[in-house]
C-alpha atoms as a PDB file:
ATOM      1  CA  UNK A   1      -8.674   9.258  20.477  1.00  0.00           C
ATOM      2  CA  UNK A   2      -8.347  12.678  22.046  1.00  0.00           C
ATOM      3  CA  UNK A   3      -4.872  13.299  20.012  1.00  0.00           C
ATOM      4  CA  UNK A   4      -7.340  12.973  17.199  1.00  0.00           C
ATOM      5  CA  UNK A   5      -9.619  15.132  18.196  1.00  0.00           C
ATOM      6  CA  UNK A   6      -7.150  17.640  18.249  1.00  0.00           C
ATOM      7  CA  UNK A   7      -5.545  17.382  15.002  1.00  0.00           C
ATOM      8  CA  UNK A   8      -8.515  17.250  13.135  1.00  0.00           C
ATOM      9  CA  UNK A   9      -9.903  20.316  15.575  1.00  0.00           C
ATOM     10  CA  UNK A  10      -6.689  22.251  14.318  1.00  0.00           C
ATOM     11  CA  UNK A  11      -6.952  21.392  10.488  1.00  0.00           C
ATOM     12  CA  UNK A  12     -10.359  22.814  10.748  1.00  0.00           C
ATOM     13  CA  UNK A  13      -8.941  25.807  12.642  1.00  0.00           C
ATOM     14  CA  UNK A  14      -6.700  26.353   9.629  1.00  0.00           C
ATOM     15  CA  UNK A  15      -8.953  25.212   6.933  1.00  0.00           C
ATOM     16  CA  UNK A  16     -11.580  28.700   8.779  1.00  0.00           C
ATOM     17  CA  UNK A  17      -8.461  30.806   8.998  1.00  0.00           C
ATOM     18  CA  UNK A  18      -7.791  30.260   5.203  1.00  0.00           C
ATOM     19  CA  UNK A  19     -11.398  30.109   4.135  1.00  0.00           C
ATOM     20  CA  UNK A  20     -11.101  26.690   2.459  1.00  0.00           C
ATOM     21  CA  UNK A  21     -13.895  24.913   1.311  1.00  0.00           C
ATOM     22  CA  UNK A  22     -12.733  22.153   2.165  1.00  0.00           C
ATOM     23  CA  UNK A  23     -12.429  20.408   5.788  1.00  0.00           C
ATOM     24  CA  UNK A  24      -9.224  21.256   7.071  1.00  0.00           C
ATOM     25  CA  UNK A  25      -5.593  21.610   6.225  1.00  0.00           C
ATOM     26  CA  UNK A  26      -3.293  19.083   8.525  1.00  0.00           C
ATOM     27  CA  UNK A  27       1.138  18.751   9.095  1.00  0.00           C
ATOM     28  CA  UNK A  28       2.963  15.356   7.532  1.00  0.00           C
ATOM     29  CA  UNK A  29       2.610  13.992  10.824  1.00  0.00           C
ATOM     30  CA  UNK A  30      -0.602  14.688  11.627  1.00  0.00           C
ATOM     31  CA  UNK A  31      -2.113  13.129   8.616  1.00  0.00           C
ATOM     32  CA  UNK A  32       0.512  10.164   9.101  1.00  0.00           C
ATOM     33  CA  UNK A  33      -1.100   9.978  12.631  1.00  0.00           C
ATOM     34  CA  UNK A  34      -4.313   9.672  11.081  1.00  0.00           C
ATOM     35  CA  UNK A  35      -3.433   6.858   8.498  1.00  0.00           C
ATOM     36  CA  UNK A  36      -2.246   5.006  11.691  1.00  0.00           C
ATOM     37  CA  UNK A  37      -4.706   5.746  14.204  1.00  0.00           C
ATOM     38  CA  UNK A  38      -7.859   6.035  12.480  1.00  0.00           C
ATOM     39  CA  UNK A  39      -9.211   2.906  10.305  1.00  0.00           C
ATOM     40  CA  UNK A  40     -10.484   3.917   7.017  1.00  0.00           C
ATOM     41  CA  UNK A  41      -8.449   6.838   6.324  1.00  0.00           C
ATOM     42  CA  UNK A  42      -7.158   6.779   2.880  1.00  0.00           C
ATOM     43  CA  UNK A  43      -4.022   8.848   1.353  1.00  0.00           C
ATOM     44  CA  UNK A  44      -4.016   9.780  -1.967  1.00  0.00           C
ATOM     45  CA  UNK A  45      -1.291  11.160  -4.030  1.00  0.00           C
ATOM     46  CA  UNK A  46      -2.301  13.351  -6.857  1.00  0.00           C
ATOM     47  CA  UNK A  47       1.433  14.037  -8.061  1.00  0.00           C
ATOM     48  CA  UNK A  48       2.392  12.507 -11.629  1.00  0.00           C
ATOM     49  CA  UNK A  49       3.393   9.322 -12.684  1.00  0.00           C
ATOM     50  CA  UNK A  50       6.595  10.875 -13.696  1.00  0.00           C
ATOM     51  CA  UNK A  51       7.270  12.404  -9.854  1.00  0.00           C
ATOM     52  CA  UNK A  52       6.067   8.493  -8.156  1.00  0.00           C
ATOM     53  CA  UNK A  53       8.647   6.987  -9.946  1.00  0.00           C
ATOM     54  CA  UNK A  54      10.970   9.282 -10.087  1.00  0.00           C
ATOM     55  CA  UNK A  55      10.852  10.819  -6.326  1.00  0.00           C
ATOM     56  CA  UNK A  56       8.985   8.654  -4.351  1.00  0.00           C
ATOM     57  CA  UNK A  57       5.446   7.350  -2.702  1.00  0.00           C
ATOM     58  CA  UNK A  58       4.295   6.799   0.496  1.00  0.00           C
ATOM     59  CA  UNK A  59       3.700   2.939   1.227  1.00  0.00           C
ATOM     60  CA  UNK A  60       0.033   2.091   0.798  1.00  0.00           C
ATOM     61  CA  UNK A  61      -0.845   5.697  -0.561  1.00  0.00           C
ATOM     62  CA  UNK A  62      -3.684   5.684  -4.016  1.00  0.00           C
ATOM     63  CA  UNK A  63      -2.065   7.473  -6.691  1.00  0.00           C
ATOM     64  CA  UNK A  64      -3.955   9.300  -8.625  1.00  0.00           C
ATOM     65  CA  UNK A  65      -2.433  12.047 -10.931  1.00  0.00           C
ATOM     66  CA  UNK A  66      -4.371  15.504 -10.703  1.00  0.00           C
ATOM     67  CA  UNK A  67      -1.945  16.381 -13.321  1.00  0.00           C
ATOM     68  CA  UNK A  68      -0.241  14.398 -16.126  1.00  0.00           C
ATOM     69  CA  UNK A  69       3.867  15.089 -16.901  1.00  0.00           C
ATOM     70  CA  UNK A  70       4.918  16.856 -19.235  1.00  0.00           C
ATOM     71  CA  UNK A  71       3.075  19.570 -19.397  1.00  0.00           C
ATOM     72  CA  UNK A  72       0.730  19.342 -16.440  1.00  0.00           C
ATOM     73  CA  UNK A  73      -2.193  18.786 -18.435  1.00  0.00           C
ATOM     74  CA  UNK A  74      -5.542  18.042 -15.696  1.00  0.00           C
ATOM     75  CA  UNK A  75      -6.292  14.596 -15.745  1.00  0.00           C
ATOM     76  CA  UNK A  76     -10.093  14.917 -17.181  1.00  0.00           C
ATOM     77  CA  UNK A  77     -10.752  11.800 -15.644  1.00  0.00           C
ATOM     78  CA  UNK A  78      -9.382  12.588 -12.243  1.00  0.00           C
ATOM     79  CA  UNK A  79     -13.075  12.844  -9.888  1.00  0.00           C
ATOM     80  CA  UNK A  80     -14.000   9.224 -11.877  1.00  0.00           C
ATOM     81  CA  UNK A  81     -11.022   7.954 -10.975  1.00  0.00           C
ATOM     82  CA  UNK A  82     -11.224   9.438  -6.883  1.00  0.00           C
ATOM     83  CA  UNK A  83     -14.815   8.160  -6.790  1.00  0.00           C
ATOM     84  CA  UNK A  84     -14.237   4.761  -8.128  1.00  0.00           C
ATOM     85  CA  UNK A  85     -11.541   4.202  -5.185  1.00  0.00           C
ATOM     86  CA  UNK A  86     -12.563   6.624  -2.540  1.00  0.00           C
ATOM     87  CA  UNK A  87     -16.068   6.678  -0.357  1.00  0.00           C
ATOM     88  CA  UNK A  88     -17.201   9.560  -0.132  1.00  0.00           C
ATOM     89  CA  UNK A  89     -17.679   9.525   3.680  1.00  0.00           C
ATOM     90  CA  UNK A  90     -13.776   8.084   4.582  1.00  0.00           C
ATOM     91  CA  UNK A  91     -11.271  10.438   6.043  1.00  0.00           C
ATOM     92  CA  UNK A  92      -9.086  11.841   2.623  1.00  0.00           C
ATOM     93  CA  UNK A  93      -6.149  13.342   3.221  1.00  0.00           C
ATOM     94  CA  UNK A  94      -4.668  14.359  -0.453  1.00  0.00           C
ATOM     95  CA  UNK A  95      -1.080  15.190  -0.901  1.00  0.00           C
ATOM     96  CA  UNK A  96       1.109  16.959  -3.656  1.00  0.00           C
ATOM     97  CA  UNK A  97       4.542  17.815  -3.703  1.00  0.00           C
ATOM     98  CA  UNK A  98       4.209  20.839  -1.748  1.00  0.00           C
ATOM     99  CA  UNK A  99       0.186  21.035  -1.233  1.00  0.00           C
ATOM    100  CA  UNK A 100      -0.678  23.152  -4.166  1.00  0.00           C
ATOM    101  CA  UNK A 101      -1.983  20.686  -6.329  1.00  0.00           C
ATOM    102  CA  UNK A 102      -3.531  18.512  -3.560  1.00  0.00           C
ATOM    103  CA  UNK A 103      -5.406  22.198  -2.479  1.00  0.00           C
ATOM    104  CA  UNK A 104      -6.944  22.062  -5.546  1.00  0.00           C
ATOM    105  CA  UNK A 105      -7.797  18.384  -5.749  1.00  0.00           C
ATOM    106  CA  UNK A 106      -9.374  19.287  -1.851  1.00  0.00           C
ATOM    107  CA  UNK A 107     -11.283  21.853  -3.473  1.00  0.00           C
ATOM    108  CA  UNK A 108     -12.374  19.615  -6.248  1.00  0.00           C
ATOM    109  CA  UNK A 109     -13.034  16.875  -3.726  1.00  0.00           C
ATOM    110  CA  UNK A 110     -15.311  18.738  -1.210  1.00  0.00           C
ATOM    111  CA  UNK A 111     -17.019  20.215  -4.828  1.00  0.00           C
ATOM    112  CA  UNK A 112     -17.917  16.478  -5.705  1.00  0.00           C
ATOM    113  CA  UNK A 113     -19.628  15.608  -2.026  1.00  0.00           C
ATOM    114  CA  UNK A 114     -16.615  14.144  -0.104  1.00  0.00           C
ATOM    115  CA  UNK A 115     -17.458  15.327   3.826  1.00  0.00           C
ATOM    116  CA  UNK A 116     -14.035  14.583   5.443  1.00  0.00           C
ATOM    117  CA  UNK A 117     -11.169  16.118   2.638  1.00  0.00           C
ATOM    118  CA  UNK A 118      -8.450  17.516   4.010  1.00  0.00           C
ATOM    119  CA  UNK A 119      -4.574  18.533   2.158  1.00  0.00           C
ATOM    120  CA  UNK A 120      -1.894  17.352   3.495  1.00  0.00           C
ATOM    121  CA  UNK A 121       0.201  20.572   4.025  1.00  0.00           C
ATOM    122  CA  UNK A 122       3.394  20.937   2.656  1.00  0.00           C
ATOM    123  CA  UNK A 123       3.665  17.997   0.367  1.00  0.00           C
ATOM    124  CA  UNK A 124       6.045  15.047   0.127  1.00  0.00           C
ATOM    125  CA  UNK A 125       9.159  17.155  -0.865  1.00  0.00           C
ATOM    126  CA  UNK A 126       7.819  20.401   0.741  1.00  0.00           C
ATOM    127  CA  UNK A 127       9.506  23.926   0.193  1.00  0.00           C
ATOM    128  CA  UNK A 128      12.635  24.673  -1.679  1.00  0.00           C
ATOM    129  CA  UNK A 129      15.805  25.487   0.571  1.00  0.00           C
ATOM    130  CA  UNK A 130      18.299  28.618  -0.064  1.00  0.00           C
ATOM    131  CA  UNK A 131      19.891  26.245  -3.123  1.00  0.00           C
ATOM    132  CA  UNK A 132      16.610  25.663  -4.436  1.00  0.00           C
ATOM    133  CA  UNK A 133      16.687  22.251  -3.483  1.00  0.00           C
ATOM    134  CA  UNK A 134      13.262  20.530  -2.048  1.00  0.00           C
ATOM    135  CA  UNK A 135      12.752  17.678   0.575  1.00  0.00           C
ATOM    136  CA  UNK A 136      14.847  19.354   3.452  1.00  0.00           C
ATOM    137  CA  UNK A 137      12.787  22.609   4.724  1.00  0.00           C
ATOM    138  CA  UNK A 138       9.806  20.248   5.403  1.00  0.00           C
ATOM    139  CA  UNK A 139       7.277  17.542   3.388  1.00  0.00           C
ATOM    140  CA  UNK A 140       6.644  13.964   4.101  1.00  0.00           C
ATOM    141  CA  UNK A 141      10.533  13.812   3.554  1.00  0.00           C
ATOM    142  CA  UNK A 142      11.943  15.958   5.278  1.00  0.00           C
ATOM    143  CA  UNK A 143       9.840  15.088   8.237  1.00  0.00           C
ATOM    144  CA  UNK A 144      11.494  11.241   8.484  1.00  0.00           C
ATOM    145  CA  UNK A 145       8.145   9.596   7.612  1.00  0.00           C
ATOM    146  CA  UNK A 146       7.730   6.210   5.508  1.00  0.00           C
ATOM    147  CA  UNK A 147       8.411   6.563   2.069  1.00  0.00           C
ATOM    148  CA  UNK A 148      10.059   4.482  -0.915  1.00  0.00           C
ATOM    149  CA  UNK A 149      11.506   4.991  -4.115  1.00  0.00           C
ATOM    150  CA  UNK A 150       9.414   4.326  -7.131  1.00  0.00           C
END
C-alpha cells in the first residue's frame, strides 16, 4: 500500500508541475504496478485499431480508439464509448503510443467527471531512437512489460 501511495503522490507531483487537468501523469511501471496492486484499476488503450493489430496490446487492456486510422479522424463517439465501460470513480490510466493522444483523452476524461484519470507516460512504443525507430528508448515495450501481438 505505501508503494502506492507514492506513485500516485508522484503522478500528481507531475500532473501540478505540468498544470494538467487531469490527476496525474505516471511511468509504464508504475501504472503496471497499479493494474496489479490495486483492484479496479482499468487500462485503456486509445491507439487505433490499425496500431492493436498491427503493434500490439497489453493483455486485459479496453481498447478504445481516440483516433480512427487512416487519417486520425476523432472518434465522435469516443466519451460514449469510455462511459459505457469505465466508472467514473475507478482508477484510469489511458495509454497511447507515446502519451500524446492518451493526454488528450486524460483531458477529455477529467472534462467528462472521471476523478482518478491519469496518462500513462510515454506510451506503449515510447520515443523514437537516433534511426527513428520506436519501442527501444522507453514505452510499455521497451520497459519488458506484458504485451502481445494483435
Amino acid at each position: 500500500m505505501e508503494q502506492t501511495v507514492k506513485i500516485l503522490q508522484t503522478a500528481a507531483e507531475r500532473a501540478a508541475s505540468q498544470q494538467l487537468s487531469y490527476q496525474g501523469a505516471l511511468t509504464p511501471t508504475e501504472a503496471y504496478y497499479l493494474i496489479q496492486q490495486v483492484e479496479g484499476t482499468v487500462l485503456v488503450d486509445v491507439r487505433s485499431a490499425a496500431e492493436w493489430q498491427f503493434v500490439g496490446v497489453v493483455p486485459g487492456a479496453l481498447r478504445i480508439e481516440l483516433r480512427s486510422f487512416p487519417g486520425m479522424q476523432p472518434n465522435p463517439q469516443f466519451l460514449a464509448q469510455l462511459q459505457g465501460a469505465v466508472d467514473k470513480q475507478a482508477l484510469l490510466l489511458l495509454m497511447c503510443r507515446s502519451g500524446v493522444r492518451s493526454h488528450e483523452a486524460a483531458v477529455q476524461a477529467a472534462a467528462a467527471g472521471y476523478a482518478r484519470v491519469y496518462n500513462v507516460m510515454e506510451g506503449f512504443e515510447g520515443d523514437k531512437d537516433a534511426h527513428e525507430h520506436r519501442g527501444v528508448v522507453n514505452g510499455w515495450k521497451a520497459h519488458g512489460l506484458p504485451w502481445v501481438q494483435g
